[in-house]
PDB file of N, CA and C in Angstrom:
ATOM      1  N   UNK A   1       3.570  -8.662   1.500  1.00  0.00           N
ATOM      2  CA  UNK A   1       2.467  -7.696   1.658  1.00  0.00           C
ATOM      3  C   UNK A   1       1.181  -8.471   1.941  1.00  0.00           C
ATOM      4  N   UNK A   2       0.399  -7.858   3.133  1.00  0.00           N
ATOM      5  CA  UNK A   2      -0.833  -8.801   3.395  1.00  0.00           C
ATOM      6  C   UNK A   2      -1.787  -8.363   2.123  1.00  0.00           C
ATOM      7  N   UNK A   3      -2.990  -9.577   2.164  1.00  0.00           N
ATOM      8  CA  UNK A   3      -4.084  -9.607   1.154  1.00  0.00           C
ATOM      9  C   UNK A   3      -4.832  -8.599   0.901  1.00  0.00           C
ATOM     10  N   UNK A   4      -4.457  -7.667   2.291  1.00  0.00           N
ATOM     11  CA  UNK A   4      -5.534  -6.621   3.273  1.00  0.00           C
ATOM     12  C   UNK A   4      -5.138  -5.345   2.434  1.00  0.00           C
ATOM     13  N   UNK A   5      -3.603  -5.309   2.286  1.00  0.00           N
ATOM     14  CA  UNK A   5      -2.941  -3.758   1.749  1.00  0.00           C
ATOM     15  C   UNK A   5      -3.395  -4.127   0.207  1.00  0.00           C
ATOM     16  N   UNK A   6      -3.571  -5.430   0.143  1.00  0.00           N
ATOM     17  CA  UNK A   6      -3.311  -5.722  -1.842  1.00  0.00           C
ATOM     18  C   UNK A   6      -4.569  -5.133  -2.494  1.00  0.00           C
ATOM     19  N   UNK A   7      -5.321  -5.258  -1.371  1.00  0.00           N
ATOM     20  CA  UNK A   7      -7.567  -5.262  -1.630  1.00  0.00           C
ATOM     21  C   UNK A   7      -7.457  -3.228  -1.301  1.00  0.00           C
ATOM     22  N   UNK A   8      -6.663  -3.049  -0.006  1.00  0.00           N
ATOM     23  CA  UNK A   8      -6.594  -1.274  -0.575  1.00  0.00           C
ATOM     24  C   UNK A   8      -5.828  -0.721  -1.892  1.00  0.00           C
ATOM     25  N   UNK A   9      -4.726  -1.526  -1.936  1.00  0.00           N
ATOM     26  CA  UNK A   9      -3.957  -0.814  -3.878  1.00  0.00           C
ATOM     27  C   UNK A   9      -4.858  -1.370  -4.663  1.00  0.00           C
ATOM     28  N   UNK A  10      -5.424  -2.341  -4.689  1.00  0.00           N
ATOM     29  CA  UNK A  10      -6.595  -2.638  -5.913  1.00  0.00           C
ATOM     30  C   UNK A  10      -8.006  -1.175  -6.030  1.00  0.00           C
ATOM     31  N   UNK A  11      -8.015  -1.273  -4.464  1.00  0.00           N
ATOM     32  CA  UNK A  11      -9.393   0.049  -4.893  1.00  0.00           C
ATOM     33  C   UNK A  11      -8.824   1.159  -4.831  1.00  0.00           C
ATOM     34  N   UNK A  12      -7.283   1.548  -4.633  1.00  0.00           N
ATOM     35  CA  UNK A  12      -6.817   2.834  -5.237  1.00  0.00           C
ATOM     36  C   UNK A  12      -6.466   2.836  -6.921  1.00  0.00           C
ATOM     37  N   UNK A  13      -6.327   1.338  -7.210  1.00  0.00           N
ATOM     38  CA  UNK A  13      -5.962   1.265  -8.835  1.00  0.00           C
ATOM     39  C   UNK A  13      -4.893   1.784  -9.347  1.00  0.00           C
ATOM     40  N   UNK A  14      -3.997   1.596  -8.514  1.00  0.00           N
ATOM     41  CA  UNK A  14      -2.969   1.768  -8.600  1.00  0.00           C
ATOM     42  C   UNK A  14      -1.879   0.641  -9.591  1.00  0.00           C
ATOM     43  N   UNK A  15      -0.706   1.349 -10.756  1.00  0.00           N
ATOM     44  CA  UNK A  15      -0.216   0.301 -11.545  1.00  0.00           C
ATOM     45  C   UNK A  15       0.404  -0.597 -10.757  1.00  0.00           C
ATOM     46  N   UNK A  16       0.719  -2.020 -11.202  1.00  0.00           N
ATOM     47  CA  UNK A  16       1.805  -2.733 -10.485  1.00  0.00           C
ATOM     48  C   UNK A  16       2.937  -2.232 -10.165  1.00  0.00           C
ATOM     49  N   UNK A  17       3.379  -1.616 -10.997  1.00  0.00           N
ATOM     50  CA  UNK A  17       4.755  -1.071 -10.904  1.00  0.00           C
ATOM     51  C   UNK A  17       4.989  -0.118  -9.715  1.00  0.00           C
ATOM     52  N   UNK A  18       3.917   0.286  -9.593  1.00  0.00           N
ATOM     53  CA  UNK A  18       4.047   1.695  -8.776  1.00  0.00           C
ATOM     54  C   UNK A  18       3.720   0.660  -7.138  1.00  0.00           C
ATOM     55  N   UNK A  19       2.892  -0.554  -7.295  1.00  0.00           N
ATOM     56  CA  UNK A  19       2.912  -0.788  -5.821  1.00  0.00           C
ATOM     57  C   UNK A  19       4.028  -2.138  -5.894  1.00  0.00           C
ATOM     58  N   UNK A  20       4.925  -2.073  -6.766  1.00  0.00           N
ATOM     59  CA  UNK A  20       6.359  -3.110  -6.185  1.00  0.00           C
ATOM     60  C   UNK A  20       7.179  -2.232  -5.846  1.00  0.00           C
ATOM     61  N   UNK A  21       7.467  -0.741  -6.513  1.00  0.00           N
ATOM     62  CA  UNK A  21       8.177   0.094  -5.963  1.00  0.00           C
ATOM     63  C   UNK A  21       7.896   0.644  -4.457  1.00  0.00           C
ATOM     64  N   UNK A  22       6.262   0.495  -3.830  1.00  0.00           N
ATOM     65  CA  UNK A  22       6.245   0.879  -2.572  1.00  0.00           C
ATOM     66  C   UNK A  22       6.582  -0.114  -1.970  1.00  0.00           C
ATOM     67  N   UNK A  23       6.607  -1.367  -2.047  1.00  0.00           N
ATOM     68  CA  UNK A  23       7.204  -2.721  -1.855  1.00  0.00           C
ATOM     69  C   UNK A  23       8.655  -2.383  -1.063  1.00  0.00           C
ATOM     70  N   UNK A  24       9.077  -2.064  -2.591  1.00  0.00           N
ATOM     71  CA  UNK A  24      10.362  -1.980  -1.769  1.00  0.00           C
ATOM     72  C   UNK A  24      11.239  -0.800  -1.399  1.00  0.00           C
ATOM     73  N   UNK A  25      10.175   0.015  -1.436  1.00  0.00           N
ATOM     74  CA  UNK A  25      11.039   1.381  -0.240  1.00  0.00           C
ATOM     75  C   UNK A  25      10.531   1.468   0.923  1.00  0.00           C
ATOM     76  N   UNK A  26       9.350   0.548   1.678  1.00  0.00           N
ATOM     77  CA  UNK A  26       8.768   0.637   2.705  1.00  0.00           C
ATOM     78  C   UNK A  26       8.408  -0.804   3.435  1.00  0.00           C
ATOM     79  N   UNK A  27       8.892  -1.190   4.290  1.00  0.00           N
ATOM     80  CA  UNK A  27       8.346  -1.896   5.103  1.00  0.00           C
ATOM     81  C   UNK A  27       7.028  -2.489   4.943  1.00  0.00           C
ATOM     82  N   UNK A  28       6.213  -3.392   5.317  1.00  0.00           N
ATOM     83  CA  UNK A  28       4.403  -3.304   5.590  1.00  0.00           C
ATOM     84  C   UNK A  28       4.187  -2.494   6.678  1.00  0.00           C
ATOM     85  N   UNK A  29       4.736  -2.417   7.869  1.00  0.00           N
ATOM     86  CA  UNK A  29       4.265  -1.769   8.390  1.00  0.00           C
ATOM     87  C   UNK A  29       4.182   0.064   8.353  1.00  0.00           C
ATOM     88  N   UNK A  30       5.475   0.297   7.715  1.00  0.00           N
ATOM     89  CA  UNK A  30       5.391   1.679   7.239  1.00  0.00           C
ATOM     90  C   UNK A  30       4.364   1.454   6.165  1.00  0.00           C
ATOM     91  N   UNK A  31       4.070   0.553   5.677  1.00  0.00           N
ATOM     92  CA  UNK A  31       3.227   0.548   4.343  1.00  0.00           C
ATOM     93  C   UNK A  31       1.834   1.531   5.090  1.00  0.00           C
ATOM     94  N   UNK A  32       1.448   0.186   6.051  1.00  0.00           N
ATOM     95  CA  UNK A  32       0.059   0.329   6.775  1.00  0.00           C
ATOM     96  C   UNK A  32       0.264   1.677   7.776  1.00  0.00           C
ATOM     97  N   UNK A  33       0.805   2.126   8.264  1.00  0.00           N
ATOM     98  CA  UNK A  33       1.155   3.540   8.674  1.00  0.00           C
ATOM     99  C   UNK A  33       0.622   4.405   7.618  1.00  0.00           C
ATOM    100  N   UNK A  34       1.053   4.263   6.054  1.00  0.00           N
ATOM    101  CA  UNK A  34       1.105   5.563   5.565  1.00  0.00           C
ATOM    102  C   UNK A  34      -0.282   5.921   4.937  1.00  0.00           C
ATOM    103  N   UNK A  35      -0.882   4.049   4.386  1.00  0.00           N
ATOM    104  CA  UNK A  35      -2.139   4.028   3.997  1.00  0.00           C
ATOM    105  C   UNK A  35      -3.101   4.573   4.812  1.00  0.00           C
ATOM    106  N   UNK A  36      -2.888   4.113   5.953  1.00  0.00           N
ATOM    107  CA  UNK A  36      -4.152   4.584   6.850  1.00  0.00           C
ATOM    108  C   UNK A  36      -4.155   6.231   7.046  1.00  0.00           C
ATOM    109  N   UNK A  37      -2.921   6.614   6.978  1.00  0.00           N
ATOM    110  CA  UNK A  37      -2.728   8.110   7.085  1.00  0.00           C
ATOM    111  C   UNK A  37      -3.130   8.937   6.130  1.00  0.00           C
ATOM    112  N   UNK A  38      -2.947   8.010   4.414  1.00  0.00           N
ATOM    113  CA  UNK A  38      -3.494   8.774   3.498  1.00  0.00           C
ATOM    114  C   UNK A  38      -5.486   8.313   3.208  1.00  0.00           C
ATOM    115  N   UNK A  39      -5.655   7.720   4.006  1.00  0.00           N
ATOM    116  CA  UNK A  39      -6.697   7.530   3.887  1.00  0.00           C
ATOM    117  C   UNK A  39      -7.765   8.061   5.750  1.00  0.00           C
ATOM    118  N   UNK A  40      -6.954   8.915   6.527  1.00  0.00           N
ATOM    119  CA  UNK A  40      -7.981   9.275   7.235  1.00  0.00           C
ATOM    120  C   UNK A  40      -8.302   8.137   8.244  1.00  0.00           C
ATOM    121  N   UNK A  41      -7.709   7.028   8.587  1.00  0.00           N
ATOM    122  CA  UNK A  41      -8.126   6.702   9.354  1.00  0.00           C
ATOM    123  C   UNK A  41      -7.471   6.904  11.272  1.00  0.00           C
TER     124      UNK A  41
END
């Protein structure tokens, strides 16, 4: 996972647990797909 997605789950504050589980049901790039989607960009 880039530094880039780690600095957006830090300012969603999100638990660890919850972002190793998106870890590993998603790709990075589905990652960065879904972030940007839930965030409007």
């Amino acid at each position: 996972i880039s530094s880039a997605l780690l600095e957006v789950f830090d300012g969603l504050d999100l638990p660890n647990t919850k972002i190793v589980g998106l870890q590993n049901l998603l790709s990075e790039k589905e990652m960065t797909e879904k972030i940007s989607e839930a965030l409007g960009l």
